[in-house]
Each structure stands twice: as C-alpha cells, then as structure tokens.
C-alpha atoms as a PDB file:
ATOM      1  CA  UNK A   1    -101.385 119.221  79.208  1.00  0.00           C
ATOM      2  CA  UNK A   2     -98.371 119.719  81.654  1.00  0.00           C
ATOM      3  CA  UNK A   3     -96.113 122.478  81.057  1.00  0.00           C
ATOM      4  CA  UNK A   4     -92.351 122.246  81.873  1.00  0.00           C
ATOM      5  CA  UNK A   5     -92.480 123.951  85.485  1.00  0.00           C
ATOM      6  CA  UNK A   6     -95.362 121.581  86.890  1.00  0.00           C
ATOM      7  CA  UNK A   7     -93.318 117.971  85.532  1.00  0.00           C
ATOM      8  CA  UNK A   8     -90.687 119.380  87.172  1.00  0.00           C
ATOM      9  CA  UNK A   9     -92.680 120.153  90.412  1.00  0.00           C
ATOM     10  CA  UNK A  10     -94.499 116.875  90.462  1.00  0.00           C
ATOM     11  CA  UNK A  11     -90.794 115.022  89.785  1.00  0.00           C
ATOM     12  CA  UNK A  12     -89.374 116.451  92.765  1.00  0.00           C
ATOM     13  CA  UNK A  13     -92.587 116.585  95.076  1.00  0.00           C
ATOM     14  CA  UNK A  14     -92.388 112.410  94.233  1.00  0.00           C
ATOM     15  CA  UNK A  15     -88.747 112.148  94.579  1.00  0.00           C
ATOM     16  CA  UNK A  16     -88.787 113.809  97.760  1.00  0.00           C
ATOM     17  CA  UNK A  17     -92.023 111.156  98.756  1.00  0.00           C
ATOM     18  CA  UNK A  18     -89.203 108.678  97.542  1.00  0.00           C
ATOM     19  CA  UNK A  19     -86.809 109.958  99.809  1.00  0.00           C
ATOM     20  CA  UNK A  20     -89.033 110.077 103.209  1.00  0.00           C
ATOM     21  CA  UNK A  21     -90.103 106.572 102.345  1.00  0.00           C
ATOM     22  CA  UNK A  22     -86.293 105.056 101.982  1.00  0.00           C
ATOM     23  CA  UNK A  23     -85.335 106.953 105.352  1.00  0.00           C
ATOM     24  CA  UNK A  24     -88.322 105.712 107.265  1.00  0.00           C
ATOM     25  CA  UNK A  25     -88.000 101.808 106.405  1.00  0.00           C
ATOM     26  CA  UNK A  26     -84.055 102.478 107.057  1.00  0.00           C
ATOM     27  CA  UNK A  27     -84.919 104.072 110.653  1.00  0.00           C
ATOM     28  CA  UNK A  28     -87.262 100.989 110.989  1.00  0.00           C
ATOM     29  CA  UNK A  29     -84.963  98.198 110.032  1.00  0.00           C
ATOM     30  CA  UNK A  30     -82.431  99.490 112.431  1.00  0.00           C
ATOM     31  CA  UNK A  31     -84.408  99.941 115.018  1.00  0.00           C
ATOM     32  CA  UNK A  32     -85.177  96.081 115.112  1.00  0.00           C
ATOM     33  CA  UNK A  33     -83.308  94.448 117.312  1.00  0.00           C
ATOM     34  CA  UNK A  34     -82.050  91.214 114.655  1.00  0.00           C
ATOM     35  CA  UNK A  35     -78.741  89.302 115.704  1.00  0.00           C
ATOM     36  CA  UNK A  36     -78.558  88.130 112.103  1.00  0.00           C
ATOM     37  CA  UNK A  37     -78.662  89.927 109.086  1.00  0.00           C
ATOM     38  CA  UNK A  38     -82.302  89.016 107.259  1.00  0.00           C
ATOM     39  CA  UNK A  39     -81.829  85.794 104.695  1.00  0.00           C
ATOM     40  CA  UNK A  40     -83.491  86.009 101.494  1.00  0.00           C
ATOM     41  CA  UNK A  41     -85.081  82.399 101.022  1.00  0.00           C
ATOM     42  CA  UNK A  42     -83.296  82.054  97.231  1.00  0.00           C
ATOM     43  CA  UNK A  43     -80.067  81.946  98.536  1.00  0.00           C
ATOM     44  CA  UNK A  44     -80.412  80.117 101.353  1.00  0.00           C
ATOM     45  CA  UNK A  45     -81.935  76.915  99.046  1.00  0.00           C
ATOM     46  CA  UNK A  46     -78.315  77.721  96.870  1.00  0.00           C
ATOM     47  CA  UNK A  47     -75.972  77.573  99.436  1.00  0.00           C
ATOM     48  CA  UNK A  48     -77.774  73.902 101.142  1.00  0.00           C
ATOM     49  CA  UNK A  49     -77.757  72.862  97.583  1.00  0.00           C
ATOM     50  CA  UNK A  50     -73.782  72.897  97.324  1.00  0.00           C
END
C-alpha cells in the first residue's frame, strides 16, 4: 500500500513529467515555420458546408 508522502511524491514527480511534456511540444510547434495556423479537418468540412 501507498502511504500519504509517496502519492504525493509520485503526483508531483508526474505532474512535473506533465509539465516538461506541454513545454517541449509548445517549443516545437513554434519553432515550425507555418504561415497558417493548423486546421482541424472537423471544422473545415462545417464551414464548406454553410
């Protein structure tokens, strides 16, 4: 069984895995040089639909 201490450790180690992960794909995406922002393909089908 976990005791109190060790959730607590293993929630932040993960959050902070969280963390690295979100700042890495941000440094990646704006690294990309894209002229237009990325379309998702649902809402492209809803706007040729109107």
């Amino acid at each position: 069984m976990i005791n109190n201490s060790e959730r607590i450790r293993i929630r932040r180690q993960m959050q902070r895995r969280i963390r690295d992960v979100v700042a890495e794909r941000r440094r990646t995406r704006l690294l990309e040089d894209s002229p237009e922002p990325p379309v998702d393909p649902g809402t492209e089908s809803r706007l040729t639909a109107v």
